[in-house]
C-alpha atoms as a PDB file:
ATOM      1  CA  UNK A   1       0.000   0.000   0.000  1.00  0.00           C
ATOM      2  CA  UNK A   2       0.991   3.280  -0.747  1.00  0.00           C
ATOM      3  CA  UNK A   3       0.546   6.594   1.048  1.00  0.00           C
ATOM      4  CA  UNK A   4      -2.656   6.813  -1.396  1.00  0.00           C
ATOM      5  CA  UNK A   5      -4.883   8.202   0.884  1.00  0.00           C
ATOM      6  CA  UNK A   6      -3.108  11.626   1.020  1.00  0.00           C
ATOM      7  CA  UNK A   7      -2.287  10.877   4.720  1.00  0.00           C
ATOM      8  CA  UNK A   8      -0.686  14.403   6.152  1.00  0.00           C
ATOM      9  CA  UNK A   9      -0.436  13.302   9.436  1.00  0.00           C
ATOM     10  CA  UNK A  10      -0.987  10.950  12.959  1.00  0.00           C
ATOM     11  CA  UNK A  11      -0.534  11.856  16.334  1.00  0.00           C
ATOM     12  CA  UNK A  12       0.685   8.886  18.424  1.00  0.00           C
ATOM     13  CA  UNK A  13       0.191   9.904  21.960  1.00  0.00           C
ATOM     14  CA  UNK A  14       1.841   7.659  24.812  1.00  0.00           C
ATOM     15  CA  UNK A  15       1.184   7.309  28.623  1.00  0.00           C
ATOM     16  CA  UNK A  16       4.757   8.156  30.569  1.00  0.00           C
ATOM     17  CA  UNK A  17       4.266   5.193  32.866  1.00  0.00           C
ATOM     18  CA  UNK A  18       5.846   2.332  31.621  1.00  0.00           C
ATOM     19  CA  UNK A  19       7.160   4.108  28.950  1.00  0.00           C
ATOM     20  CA  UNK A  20       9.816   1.738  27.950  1.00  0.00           C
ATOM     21  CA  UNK A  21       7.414  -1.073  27.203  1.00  0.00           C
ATOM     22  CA  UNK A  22       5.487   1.441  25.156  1.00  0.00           C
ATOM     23  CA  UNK A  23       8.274   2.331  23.399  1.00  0.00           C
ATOM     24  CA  UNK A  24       8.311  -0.512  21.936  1.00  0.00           C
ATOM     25  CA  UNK A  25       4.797  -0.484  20.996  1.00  0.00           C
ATOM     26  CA  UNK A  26       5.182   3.381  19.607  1.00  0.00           C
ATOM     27  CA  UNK A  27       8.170   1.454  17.147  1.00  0.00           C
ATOM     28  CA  UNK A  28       5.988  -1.019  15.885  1.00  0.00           C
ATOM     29  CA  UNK A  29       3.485   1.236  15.466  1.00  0.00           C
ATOM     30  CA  UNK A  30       6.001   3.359  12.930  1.00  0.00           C
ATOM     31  CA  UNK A  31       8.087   0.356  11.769  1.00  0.00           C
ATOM     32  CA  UNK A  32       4.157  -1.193  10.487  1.00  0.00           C
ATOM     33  CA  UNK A  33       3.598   2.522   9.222  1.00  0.00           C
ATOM     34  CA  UNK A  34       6.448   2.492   6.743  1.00  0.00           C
ATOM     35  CA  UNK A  35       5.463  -0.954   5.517  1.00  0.00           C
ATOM     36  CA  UNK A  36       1.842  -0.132   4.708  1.00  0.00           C
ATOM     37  CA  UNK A  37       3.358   3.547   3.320  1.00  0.00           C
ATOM     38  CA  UNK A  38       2.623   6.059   5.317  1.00  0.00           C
ATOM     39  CA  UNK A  39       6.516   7.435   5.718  1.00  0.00           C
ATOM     40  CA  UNK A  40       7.875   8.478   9.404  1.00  0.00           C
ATOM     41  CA  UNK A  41       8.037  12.135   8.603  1.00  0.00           C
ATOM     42  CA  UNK A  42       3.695  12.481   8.283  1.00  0.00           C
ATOM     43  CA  UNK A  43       4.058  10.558  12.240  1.00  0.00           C
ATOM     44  CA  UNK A  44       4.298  12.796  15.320  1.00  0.00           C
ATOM     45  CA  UNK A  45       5.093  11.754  18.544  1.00  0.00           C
ATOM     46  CA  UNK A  46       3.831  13.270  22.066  1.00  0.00           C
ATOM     47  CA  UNK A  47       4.340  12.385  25.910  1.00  0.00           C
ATOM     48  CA  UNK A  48       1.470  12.873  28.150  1.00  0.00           C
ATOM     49  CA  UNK A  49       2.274  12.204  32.256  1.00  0.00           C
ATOM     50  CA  UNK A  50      -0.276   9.361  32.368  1.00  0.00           C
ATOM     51  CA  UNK A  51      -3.461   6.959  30.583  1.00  0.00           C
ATOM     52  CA  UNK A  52      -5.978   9.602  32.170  1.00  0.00           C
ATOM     53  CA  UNK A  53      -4.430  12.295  30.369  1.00  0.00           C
ATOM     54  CA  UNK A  54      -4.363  11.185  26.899  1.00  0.00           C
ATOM     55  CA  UNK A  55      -8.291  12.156  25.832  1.00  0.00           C
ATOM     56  CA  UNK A  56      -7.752  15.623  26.412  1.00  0.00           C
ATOM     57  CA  UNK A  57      -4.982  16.113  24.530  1.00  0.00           C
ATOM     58  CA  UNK A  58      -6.281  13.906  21.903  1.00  0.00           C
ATOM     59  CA  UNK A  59      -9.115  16.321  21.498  1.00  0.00           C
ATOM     60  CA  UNK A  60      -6.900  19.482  21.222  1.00  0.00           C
ATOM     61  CA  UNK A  61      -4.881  17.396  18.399  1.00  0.00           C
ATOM     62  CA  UNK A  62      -8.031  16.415  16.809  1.00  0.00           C
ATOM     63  CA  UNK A  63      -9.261  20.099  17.184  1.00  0.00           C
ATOM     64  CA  UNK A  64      -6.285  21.633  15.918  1.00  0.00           C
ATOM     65  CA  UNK A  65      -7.306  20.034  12.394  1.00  0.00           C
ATOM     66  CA  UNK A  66      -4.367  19.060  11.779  1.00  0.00           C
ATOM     67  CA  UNK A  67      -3.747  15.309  12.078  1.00  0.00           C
ATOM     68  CA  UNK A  68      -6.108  12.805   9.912  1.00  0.00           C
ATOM     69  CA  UNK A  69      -5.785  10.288  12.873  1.00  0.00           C
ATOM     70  CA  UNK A  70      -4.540   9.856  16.382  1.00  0.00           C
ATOM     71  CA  UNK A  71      -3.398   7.042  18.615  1.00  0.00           C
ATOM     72  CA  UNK A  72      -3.234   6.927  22.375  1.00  0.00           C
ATOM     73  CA  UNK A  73      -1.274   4.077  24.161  1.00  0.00           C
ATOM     74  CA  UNK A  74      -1.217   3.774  27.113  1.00  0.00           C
ATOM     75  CA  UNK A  75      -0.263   0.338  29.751  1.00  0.00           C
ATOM     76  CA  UNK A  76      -2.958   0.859  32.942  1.00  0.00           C
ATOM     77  CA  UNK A  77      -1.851  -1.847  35.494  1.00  0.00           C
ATOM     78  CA  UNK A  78      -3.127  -2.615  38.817  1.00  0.00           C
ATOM     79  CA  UNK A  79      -0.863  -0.912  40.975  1.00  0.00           C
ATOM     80  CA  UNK A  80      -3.239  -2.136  44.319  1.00  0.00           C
ATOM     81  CA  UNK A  81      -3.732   1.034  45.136  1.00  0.00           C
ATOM     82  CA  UNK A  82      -6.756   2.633  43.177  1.00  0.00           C
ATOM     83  CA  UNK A  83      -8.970   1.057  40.596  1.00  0.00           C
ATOM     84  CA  UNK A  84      -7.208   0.728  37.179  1.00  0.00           C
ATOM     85  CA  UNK A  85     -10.100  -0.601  35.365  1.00  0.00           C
ATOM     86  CA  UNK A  86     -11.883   2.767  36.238  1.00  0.00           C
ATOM     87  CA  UNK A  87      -8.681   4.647  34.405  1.00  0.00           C
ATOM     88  CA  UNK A  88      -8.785   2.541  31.559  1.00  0.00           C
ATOM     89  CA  UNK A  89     -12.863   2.923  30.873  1.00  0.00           C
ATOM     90  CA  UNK A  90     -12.252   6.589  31.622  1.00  0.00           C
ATOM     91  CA  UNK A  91      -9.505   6.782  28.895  1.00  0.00           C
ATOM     92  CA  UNK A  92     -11.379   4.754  26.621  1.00  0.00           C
ATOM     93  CA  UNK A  93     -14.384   6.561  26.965  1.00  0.00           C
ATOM     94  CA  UNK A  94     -12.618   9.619  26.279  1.00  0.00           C
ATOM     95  CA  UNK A  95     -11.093   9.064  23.929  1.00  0.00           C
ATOM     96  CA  UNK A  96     -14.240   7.299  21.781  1.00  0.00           C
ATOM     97  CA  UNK A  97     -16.362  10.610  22.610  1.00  0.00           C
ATOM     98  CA  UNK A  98     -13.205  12.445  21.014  1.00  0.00           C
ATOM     99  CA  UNK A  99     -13.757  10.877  18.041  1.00  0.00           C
ATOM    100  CA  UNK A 100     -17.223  11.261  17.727  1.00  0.00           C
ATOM    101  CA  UNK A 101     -17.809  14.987  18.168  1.00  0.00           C
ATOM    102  CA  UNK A 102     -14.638  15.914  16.270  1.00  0.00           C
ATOM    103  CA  UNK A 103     -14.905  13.545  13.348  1.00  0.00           C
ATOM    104  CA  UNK A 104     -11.023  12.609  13.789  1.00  0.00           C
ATOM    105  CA  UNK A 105     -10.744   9.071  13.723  1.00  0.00           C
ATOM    106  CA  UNK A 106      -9.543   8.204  17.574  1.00  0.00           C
ATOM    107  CA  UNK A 107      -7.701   4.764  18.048  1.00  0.00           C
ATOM    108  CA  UNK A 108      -7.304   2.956  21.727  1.00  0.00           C
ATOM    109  CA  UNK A 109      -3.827   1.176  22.661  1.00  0.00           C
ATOM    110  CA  UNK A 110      -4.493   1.631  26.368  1.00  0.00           C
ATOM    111  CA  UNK A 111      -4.073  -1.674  27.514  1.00  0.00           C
ATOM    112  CA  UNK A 112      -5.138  -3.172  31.039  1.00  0.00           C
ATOM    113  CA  UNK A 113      -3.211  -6.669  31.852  1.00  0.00           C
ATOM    114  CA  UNK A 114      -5.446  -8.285  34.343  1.00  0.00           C
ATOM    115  CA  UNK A 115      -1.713  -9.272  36.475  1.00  0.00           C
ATOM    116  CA  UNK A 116       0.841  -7.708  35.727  1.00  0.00           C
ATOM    117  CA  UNK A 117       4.232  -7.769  38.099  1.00  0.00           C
ATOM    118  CA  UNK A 118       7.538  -5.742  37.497  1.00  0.00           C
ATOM    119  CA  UNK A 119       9.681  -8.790  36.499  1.00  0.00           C
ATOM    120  CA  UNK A 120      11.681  -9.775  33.986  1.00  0.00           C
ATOM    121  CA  UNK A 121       9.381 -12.395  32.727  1.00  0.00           C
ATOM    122  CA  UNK A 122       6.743 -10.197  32.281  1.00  0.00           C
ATOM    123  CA  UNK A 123       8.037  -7.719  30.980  1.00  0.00           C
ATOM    124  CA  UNK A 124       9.366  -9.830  28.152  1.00  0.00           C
ATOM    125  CA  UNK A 125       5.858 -10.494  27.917  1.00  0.00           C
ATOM    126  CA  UNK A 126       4.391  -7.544  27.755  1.00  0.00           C
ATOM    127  CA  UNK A 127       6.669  -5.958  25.770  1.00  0.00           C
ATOM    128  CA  UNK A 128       6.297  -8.517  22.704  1.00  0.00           C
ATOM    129  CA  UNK A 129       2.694  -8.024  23.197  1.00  0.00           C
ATOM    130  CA  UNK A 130       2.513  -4.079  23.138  1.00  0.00           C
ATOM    131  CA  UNK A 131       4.893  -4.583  19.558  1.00  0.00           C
ATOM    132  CA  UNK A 132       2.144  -6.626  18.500  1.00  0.00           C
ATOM    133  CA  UNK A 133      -0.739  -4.524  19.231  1.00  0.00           C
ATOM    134  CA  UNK A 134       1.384  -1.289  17.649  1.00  0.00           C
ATOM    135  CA  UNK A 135       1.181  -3.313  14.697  1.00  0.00           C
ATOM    136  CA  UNK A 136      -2.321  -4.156  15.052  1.00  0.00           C
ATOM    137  CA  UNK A 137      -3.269  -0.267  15.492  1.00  0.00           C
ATOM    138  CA  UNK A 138      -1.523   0.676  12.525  1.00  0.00           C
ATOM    139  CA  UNK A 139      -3.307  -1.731  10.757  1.00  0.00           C
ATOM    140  CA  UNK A 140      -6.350  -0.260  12.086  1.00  0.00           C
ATOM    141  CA  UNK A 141      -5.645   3.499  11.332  1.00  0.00           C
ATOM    142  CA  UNK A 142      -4.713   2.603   7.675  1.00  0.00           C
ATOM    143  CA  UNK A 143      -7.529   0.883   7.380  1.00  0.00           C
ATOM    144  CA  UNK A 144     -10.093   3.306   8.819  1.00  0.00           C
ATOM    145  CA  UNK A 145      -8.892   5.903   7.280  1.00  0.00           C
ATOM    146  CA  UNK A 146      -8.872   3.527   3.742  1.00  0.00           C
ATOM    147  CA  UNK A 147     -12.846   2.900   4.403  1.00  0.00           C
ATOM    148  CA  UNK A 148     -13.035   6.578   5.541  1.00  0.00           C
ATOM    149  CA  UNK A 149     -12.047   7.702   1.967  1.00  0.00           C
ATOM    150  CA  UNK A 150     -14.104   5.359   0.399  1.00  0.00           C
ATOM    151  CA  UNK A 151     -17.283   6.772   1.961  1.00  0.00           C
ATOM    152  CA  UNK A 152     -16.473  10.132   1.073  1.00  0.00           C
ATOM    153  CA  UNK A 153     -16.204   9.021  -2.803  1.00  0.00           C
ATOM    154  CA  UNK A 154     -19.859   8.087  -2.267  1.00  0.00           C
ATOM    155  CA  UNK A 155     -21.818   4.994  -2.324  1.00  0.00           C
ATOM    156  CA  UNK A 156     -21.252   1.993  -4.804  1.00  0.00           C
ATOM    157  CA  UNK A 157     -23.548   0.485  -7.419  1.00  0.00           C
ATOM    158  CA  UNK A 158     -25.976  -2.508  -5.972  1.00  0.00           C
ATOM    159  CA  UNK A 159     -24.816  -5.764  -6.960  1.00  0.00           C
ATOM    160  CA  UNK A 160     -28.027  -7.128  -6.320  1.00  0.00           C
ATOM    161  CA  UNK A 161     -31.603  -6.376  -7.417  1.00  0.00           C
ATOM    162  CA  UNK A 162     -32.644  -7.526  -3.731  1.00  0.00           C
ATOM    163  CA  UNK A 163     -31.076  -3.739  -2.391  1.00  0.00           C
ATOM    164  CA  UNK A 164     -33.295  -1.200  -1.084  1.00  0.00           C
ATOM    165  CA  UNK A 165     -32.320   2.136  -1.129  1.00  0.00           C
END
């Protein structure tokens, strides 16, 4: 695939905790980029402090009208403390309502490991798993942004003489 779809520019926007496993994701997420043509240059990068963070600033990006998509990645874990699941739904929540009252496509890599532990095990673990779902998001953006296009060149002929209109 090439960069077709006249694609100026994504916002990936990572979470600071556990930054170095989403590093890793955030590399992926380029490296998967490149393959599917959309070069590193039309990519921009942003730190936010934490998951809870990341709608806001998604919504300024998307308001700014200058990105065609953004990502927000983030790694919520249960630090025993407060309730992470209520940070991730928060963050997800956010960052869906972003999308739908700017009309910037919005995509989720906020990821909550039911147990997760700081060891070296696990963080082999997750780290191989946050590379695989930067892939999987860049797979995703492409191909929203793909079927966005395609809508806006307006509807397709019926195959079938069963369609209603």
């Amino acid at each position: 695939m090439t960069n077709s779809l006249d694609i100026h520019r994504i916002a990936f926007v990572q979470a600071g905790w556990h930054a170095d496993l989403l590093d890793g994701a955030r590399d992926a997420f380029q490296s998967r980029m490149a393959e599917l043509g959309v070069p590193a240059e039309c990519i921009r990068h942003f730190d936010v402090p934490g998951a809870f963070e990341i709608p806001l600033f998604a919504r300024r990006l998307a308001q700014s009208g200058q990105y065609d998509a953004i990502v927000g990645a983030a790694l919520v874990v249960n630090g025993g403390i407060y309730r992470h699941e209520f940070v991730a739904q928060a963050v997800v929540d956010g960052l869906m309502r972003v999308q739908l009252d700017t009309d910037v496509p919005v995509f989720s890599m906020s990821l909550t490991p039911h147990h997760f532990h700081s060891h070296d095990e696990h963080y082999a673990f997750f780290g191989e798993h946050l590379r695989h779902k930067g892939r999987e998001v860049a797979d995703a953006c492409v191909g929203m942004l793909l079927a966005l296009a395609n809508l806006a060149t307006g509807p397709t002929e019926p195959t079938s003489a069963t369609c209603l209109t």
